[in-house]
C-alpha atoms as a PDB file:
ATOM      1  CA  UNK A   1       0.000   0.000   0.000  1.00  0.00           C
ATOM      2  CA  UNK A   2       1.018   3.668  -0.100  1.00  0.00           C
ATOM      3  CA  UNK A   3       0.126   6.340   1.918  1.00  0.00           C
ATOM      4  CA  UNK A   4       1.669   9.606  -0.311  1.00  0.00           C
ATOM      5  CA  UNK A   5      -2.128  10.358  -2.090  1.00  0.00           C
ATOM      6  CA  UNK A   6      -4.014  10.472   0.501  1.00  0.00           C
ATOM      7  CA  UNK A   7      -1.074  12.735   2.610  1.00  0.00           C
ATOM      8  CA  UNK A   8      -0.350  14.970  -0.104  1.00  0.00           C
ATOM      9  CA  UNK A   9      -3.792  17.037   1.384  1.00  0.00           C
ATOM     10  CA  UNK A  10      -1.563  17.628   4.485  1.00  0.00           C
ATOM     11  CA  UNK A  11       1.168  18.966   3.034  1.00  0.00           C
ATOM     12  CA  UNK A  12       0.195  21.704   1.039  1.00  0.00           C
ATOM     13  CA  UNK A  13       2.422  22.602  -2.337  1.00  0.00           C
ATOM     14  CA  UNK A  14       4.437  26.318  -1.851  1.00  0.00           C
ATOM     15  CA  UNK A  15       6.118  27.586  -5.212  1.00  0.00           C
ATOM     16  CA  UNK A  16       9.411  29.477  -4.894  1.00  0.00           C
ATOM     17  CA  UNK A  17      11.321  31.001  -8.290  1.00  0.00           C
ATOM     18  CA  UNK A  18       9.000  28.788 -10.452  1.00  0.00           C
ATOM     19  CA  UNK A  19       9.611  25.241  -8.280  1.00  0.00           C
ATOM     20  CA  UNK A  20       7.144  23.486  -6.101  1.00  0.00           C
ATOM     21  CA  UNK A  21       7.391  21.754  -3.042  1.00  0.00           C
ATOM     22  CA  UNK A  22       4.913  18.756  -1.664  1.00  0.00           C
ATOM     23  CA  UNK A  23       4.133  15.412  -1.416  1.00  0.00           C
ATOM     24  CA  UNK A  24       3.841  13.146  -3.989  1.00  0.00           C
ATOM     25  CA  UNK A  25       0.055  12.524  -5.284  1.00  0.00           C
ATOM     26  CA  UNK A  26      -0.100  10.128  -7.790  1.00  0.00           C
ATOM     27  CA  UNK A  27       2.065   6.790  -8.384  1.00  0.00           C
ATOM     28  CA  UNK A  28       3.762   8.489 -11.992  1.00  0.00           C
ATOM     29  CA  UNK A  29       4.716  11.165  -9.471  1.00  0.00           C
ATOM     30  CA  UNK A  30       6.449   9.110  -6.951  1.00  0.00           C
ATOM     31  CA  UNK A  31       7.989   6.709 -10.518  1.00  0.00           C
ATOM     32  CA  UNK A  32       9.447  10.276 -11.026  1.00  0.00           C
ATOM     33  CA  UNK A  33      11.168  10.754  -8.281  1.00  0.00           C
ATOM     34  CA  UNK A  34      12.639   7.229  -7.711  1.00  0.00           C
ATOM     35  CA  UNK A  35      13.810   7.476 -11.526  1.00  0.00           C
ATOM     36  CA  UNK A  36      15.765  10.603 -10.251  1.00  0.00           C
ATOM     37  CA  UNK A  37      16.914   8.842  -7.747  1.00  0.00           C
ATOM     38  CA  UNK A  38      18.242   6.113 -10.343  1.00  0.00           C
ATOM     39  CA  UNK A  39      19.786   8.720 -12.372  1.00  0.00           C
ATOM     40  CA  UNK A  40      21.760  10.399  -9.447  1.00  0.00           C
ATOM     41  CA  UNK A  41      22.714   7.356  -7.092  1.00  0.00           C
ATOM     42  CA  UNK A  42      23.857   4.692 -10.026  1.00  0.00           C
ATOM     43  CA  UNK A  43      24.092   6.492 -12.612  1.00  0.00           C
ATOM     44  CA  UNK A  44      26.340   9.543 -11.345  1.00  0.00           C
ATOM     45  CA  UNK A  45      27.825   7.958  -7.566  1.00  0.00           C
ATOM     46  CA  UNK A  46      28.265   4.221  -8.958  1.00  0.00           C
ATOM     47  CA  UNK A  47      25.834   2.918  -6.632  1.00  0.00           C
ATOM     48  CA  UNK A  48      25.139  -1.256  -6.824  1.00  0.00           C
ATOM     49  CA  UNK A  49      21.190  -0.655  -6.978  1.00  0.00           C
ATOM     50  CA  UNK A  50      18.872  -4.102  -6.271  1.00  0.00           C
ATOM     51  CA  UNK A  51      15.841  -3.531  -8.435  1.00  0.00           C
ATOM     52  CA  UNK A  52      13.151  -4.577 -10.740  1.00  0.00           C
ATOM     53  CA  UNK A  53      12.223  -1.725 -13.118  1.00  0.00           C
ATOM     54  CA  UNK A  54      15.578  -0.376 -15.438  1.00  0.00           C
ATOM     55  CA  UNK A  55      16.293   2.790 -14.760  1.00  0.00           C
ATOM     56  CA  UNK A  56      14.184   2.900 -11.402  1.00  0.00           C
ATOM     57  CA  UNK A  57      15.439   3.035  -7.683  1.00  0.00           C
ATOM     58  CA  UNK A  58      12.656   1.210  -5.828  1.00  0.00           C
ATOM     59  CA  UNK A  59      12.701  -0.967  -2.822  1.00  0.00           C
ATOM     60  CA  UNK A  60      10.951  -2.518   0.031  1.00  0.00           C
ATOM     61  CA  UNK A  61      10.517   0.593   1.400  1.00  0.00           C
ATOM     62  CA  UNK A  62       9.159   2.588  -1.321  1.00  0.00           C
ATOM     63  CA  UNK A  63       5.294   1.439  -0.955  1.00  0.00           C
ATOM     64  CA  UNK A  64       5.285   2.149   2.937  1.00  0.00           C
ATOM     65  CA  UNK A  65       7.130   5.624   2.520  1.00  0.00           C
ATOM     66  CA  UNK A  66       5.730   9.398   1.344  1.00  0.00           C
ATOM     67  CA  UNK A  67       7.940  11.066  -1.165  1.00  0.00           C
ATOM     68  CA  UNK A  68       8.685  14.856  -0.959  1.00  0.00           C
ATOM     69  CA  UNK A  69       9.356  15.970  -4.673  1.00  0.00           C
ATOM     70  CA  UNK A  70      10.648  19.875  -5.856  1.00  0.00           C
ATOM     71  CA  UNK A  71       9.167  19.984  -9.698  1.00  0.00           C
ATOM     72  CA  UNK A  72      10.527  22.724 -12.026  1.00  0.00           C
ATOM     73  CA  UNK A  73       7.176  24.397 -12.606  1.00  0.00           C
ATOM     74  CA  UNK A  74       8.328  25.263 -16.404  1.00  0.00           C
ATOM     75  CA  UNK A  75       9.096  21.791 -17.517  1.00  0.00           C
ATOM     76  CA  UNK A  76       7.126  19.591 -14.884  1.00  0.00           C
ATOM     77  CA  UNK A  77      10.188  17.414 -14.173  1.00  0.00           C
ATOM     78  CA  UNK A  78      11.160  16.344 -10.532  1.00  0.00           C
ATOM     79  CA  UNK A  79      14.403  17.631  -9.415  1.00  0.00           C
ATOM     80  CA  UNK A  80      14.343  16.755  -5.996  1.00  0.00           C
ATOM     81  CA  UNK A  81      13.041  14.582  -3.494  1.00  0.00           C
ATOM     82  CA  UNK A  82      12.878  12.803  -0.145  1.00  0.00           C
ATOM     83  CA  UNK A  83      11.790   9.467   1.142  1.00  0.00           C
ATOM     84  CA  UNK A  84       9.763   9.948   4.588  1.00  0.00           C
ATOM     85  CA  UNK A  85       8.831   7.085   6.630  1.00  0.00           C
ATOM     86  CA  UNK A  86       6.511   7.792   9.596  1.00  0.00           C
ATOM     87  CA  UNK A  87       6.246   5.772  12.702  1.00  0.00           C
ATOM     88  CA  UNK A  88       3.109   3.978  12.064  1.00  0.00           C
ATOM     89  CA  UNK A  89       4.334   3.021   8.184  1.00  0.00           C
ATOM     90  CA  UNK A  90       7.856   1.599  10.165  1.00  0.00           C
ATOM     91  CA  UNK A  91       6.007  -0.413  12.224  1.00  0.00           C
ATOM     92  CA  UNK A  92       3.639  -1.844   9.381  1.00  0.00           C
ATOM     93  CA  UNK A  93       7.252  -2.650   7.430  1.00  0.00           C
ATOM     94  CA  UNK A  94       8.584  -4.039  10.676  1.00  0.00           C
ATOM     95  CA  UNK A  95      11.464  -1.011  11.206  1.00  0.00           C
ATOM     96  CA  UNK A  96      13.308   1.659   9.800  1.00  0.00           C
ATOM     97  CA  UNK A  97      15.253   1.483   6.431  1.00  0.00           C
ATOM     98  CA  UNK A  98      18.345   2.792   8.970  1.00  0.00           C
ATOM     99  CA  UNK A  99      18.096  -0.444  11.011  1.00  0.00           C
ATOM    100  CA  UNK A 100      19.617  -2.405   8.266  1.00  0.00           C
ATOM    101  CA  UNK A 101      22.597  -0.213   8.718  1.00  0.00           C
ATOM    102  CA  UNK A 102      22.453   0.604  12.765  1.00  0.00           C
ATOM    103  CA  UNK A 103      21.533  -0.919  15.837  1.00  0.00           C
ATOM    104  CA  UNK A 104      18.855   1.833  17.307  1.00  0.00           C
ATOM    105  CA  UNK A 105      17.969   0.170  20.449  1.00  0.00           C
ATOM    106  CA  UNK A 106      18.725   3.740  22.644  1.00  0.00           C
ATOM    107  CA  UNK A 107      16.130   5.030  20.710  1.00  0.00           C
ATOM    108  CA  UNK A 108      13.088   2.562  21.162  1.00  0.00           C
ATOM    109  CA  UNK A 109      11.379   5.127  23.495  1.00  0.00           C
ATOM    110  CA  UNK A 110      11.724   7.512  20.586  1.00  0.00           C
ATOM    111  CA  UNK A 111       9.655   5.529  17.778  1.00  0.00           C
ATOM    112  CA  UNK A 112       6.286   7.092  18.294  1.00  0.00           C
ATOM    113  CA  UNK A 113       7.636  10.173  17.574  1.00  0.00           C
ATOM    114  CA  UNK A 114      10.597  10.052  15.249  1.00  0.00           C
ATOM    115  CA  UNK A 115      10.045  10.092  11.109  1.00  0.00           C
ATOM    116  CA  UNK A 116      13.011   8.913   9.048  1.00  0.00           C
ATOM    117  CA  UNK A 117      14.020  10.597   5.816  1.00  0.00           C
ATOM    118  CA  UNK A 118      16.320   9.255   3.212  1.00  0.00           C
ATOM    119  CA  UNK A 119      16.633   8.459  -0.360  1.00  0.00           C
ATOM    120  CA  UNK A 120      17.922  12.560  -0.834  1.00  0.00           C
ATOM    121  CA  UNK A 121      18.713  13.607  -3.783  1.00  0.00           C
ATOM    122  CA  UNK A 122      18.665  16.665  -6.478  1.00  0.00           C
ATOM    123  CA  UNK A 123      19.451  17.040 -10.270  1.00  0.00           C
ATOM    124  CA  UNK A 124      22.340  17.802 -10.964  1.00  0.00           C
ATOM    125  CA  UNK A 125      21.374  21.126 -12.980  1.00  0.00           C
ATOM    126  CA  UNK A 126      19.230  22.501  -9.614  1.00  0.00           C
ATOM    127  CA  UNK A 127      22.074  21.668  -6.827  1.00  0.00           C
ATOM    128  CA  UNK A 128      21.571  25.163  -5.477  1.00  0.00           C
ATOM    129  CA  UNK A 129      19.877  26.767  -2.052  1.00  0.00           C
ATOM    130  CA  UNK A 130      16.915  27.268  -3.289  1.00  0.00           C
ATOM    131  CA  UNK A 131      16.110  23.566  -4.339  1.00  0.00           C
ATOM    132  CA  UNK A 132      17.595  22.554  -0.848  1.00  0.00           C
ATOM    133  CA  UNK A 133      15.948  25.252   1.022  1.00  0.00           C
ATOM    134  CA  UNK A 134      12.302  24.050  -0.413  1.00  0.00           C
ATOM    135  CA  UNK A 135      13.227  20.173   0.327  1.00  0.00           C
ATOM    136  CA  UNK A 136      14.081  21.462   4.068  1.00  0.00           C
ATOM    137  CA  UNK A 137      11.082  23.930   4.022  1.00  0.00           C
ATOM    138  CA  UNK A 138       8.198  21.106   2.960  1.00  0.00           C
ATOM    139  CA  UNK A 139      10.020  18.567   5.221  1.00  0.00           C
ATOM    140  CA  UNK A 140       9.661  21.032   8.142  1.00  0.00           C
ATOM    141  CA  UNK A 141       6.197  21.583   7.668  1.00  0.00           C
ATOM    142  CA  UNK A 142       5.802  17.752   7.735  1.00  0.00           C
ATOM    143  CA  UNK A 143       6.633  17.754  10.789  1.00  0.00           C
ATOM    144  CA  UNK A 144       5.149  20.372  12.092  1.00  0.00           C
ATOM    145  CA  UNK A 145       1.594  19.336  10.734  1.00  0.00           C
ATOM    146  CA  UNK A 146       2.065  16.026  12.176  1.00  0.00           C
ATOM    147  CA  UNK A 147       3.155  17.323  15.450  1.00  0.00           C
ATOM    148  CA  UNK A 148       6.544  14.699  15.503  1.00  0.00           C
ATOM    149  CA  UNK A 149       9.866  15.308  17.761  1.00  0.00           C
ATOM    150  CA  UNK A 150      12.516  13.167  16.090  1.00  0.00           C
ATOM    151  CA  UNK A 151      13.918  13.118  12.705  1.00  0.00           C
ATOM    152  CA  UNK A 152      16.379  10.232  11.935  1.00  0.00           C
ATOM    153  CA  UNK A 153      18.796   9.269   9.039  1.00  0.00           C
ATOM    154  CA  UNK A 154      21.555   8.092   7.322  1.00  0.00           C
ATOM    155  CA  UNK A 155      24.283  10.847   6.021  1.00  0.00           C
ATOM    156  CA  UNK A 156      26.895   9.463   3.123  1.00  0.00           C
ATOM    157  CA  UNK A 157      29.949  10.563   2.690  1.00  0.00           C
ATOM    158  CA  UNK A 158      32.031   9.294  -0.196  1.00  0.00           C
ATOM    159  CA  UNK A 159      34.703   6.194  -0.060  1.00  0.00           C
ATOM    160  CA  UNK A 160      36.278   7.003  -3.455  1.00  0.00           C
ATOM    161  CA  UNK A 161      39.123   7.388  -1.590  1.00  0.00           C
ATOM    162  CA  UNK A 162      38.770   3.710  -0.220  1.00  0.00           C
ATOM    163  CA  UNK A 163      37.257   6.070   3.512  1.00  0.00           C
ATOM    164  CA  UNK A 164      40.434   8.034   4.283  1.00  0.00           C
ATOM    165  CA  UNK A 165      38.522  11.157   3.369  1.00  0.00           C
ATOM    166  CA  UNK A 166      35.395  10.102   5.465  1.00  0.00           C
ATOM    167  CA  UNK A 167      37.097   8.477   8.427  1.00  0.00           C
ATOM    168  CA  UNK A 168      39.241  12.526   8.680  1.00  0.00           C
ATOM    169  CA  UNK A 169      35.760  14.177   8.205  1.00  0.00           C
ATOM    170  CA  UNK A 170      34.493  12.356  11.305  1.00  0.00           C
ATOM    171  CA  UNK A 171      37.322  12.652  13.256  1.00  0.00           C
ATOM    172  CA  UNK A 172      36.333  16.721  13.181  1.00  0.00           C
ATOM    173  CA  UNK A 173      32.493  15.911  14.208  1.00  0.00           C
ATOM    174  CA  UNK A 174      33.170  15.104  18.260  1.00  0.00           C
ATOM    175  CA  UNK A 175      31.780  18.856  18.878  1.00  0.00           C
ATOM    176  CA  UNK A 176      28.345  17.414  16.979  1.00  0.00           C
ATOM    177  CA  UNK A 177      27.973  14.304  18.946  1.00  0.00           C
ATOM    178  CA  UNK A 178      24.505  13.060  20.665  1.00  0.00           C
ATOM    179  CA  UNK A 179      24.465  12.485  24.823  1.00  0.00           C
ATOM    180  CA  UNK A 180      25.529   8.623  25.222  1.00  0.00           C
ATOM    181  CA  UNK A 181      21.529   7.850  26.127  1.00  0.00           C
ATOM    182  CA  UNK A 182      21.074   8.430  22.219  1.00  0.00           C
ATOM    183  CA  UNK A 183      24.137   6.684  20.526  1.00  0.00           C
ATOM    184  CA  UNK A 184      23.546   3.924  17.894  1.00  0.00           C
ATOM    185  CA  UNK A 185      25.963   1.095  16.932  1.00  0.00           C
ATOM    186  CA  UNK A 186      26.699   0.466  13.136  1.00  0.00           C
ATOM    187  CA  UNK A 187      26.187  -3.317  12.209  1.00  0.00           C
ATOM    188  CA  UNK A 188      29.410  -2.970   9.515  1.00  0.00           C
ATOM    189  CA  UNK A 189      31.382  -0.312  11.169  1.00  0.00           C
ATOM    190  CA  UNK A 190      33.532   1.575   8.749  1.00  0.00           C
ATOM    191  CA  UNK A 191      37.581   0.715   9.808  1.00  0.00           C
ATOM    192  CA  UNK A 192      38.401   3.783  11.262  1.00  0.00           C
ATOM    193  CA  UNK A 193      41.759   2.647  12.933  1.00  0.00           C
ATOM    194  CA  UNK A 194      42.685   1.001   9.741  1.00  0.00           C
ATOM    195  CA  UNK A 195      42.579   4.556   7.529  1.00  0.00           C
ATOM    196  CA  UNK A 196      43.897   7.841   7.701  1.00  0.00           C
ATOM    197  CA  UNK A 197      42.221  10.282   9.738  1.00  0.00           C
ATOM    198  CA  UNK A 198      44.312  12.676   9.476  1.00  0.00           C
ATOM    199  CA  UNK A 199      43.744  14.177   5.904  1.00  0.00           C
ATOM    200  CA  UNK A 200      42.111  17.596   5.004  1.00  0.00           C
ATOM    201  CA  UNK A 201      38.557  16.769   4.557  1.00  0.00           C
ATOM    202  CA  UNK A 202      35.518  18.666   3.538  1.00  0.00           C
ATOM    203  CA  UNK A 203      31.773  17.852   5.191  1.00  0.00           C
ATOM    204  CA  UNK A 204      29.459  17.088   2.338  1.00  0.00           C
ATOM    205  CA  UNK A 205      27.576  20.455   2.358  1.00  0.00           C
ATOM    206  CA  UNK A 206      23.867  18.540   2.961  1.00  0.00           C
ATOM    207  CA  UNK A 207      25.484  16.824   6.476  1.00  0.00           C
ATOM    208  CA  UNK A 208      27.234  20.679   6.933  1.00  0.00           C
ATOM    209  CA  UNK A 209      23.596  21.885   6.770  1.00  0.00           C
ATOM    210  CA  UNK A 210      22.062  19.313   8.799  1.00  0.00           C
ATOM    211  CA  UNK A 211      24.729  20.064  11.905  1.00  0.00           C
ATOM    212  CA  UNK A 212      24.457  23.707  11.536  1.00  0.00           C
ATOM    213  CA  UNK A 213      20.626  23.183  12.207  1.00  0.00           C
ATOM    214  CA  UNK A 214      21.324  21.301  15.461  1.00  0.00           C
ATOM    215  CA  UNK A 215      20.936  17.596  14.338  1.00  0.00           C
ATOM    216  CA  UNK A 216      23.356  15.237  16.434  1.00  0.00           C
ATOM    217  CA  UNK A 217      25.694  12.598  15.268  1.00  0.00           C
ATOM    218  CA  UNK A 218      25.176   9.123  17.019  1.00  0.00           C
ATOM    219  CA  UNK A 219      27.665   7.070  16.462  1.00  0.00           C
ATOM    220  CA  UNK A 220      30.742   6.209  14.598  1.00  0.00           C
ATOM    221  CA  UNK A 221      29.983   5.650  10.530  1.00  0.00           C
ATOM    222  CA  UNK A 222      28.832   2.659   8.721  1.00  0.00           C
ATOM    223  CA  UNK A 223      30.583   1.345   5.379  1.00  0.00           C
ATOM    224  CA  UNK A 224      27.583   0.817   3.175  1.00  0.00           C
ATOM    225  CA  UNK A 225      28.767  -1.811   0.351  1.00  0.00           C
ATOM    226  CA  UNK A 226      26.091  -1.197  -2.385  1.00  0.00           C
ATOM    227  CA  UNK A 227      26.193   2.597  -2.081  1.00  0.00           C
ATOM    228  CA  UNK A 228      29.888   2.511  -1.622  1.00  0.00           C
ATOM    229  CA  UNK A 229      29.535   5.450   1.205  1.00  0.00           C
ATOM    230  CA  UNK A 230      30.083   6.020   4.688  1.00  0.00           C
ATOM    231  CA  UNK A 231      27.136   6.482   6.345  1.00  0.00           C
ATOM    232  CA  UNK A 232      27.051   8.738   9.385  1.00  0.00           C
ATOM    233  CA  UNK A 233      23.618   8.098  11.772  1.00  0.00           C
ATOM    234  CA  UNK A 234      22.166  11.834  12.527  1.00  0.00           C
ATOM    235  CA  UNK A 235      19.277  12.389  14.885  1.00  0.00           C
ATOM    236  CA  UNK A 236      17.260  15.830  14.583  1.00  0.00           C
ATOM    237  CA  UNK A 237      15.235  16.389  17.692  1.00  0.00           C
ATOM    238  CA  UNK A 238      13.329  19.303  16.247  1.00  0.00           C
ATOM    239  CA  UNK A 239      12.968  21.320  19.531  1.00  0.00           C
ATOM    240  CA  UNK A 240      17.096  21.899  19.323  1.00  0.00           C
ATOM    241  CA  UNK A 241      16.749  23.619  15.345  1.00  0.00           C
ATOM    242  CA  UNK A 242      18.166  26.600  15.347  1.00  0.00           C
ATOM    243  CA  UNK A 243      16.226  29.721  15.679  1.00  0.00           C
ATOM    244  CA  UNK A 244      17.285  31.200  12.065  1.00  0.00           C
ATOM    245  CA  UNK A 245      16.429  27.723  10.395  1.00  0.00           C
ATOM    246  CA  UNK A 246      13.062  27.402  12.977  1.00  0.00           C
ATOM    247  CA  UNK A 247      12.442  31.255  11.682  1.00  0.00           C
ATOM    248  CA  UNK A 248      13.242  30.370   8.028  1.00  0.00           C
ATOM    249  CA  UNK A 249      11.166  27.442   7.641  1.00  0.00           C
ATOM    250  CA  UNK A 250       8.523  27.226  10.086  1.00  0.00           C
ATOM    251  CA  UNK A 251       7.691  31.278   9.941  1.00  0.00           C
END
């Protein structure tokens, strides 16, 4: 079953500089969006995709989640987008998509309030603020409309490098780290003593935006195989957002 007609009421579309924000209302809408996310994950970051439509990133997932899509208003395509899986869809699927990655026992007394988003991703021709700012705008209002605490998910940083890169990058995070109470445990923990942690690295700017907000960082990274990526767990209780983001996208 999926859930994203029936939500897209709740979410109501904003345009900004001719591109939309909402949920996804019709099933061609949400074959958009996972076709984008084809295009970007496989066919631009090499990722080992599992699935049965060519050209089309869809998993288990998919039917249980509600998919946040930016459209360029001119040309109708989708040029960004967000998977969102609410608490009562993860326990229908039996978890959260992160759980294949992270042991998230600490935050069992969290689940009836925490959404996880994932799946992120934007054409390559509208990586800019605005696309990002409407992506973080709609999924604030989500939230906000639905009255939930938590948001959860997995941030990737690139192993081109083999991890060296990623395993420096986290090295620089310890300022950005949850209380113990909400660490996580990654089920294929990336080799941190084995690589070099000492090499200039850069922050993605998506996880740079996602600290600056207030989100935490819950553990040491996972090495995810298919994606190729090291995958930081980031918890976003929303009462800690910052007051210029809170002010920016809440109003």
């Amino acid at each position: 079953m999926t859930t994203a007609s029936t939500s897209a009421r709740i979410a109501a579309r904003s345009v900004h500089r001719n591109m939309s924000v909402g949920l996804a209302e019709t099933p061609r809408e949400i074959l958009e969006a996972q076709k984008l996310r084809y295009s970007v994950f496989a066919g631009e970051l090499g990722a080992r995709l599992r699935t049965r439509m060519p050209q089309v990133d869809q998993d288990i997932f998919d039917p249980y989640c509600e998919h946040l899509v930016v459209r360029d208003e001119n040309t109708g395509a989708v040029v960004g987008t967000y998977r969102i899986l609410s608490p009562e869809q993860a326990v229908k699927i039996g978890g959260y998509y992160s759980e294949g990655e992270f042991d998230l026992t600490r935050l069992q007394h969290l689940r009836p309030r925490m959404v996880e988003i994932g799946r992120s991703c934007v054409h390559a021709d509208y990586r800019s603020g605005a696309t990002i700012t409407l992506l973080w705008a709609g999924l604030a209002r989500y939230m906000l409309q639905r009255r939930y605490d938590y948001l959860i998910g997995c941030a990737s940083m690139s192993m081109a490098d083999g991890g060296h890169a990623a395993a420096s990058a986290y090295r620089g995070l310890h300022e950005h780290m949850s209380p113990l109470e909400y660490r996580v445990f990654p089920r294929c923990r990336l080799p941190l003593e084995a690589l070099d942690q000492d090499l200039p690295a850069t922050l993605p700017p998506l996880i740079k935006g996602y600290l600056r907000a207030g989100a935490w960082v819950c553990g040491d990274p996972a090495w995810d195989p298919d994606f190729n990526t090291a995958d930081l767990p980031l918890l976003m209780p929303i009462a800690r957002l910052d007051s210029r983001y809170a002010k920016h996208f809440l109003g």
